[in-house]
C-alpha atoms as a PDB file:
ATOM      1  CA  UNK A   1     -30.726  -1.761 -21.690  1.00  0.00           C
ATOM      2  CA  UNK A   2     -28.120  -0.946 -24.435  1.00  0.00           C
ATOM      3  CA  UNK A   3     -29.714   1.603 -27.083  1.00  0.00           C
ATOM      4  CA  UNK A   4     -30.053  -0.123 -30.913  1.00  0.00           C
ATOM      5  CA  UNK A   5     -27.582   0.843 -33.616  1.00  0.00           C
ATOM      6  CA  UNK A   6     -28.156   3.775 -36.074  1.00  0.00           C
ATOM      7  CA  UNK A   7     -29.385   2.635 -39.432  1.00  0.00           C
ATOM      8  CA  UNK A   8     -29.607   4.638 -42.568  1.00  0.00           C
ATOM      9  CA  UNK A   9     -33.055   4.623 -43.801  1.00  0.00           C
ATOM     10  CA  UNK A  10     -31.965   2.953 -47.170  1.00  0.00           C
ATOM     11  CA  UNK A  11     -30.975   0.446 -45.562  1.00  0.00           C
ATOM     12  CA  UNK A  12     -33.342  -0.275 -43.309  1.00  0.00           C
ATOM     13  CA  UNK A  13     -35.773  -0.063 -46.112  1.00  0.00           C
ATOM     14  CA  UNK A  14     -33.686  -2.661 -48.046  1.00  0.00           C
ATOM     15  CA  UNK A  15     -33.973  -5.077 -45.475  1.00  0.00           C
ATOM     16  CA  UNK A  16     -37.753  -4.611 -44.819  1.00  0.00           C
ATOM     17  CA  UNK A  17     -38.160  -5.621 -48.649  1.00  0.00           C
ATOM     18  CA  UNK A  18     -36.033  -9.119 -48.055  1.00  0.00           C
ATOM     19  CA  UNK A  19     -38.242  -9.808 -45.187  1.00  0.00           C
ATOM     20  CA  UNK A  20     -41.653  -9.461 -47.717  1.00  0.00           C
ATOM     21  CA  UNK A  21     -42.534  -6.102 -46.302  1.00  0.00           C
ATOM     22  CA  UNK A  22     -43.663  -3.278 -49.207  1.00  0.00           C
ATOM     23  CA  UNK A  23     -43.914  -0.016 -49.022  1.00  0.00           C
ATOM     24  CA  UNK A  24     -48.145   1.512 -49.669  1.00  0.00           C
ATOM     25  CA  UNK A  25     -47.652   4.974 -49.227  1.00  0.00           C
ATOM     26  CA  UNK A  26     -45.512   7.636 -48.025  1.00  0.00           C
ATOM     27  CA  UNK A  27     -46.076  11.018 -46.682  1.00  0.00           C
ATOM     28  CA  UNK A  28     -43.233  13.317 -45.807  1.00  0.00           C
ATOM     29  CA  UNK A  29     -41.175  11.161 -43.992  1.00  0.00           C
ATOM     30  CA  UNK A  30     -43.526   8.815 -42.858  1.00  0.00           C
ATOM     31  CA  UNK A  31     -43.282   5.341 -44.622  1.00  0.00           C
ATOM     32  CA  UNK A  32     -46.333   2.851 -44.168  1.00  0.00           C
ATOM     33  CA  UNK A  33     -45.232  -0.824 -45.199  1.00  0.00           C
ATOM     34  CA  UNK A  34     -47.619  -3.709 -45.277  1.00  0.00           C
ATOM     35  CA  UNK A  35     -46.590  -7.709 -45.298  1.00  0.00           C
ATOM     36  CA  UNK A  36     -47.196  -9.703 -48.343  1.00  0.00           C
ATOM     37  CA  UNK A  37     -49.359 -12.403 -46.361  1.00  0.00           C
ATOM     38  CA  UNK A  38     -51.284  -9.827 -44.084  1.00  0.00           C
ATOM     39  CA  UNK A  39     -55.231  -9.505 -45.455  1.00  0.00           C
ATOM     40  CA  UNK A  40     -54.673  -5.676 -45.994  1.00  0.00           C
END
């Protein structure tokens, strides 16, 4: 199995948003990001 490509978190972040995801909270450097259409 090859291993995944480094990201930087900004952009990783960036494309969560174009897919719908937002970010809720954060806590240190913990992120929680919930879907648009999920009942949350």
């Amino acid at each position: 199995m090859t291993a995944l490509p480094a990201l930087r978190v900004r952009v990783a972040v960036k494309g969560l948003k174009k897919l719908g995801f937002e970010k809720v909270r954060q806590k240190g450097s913990h992120a929680i990001f919930h879907h648009w259409d999920k009942a949350r």
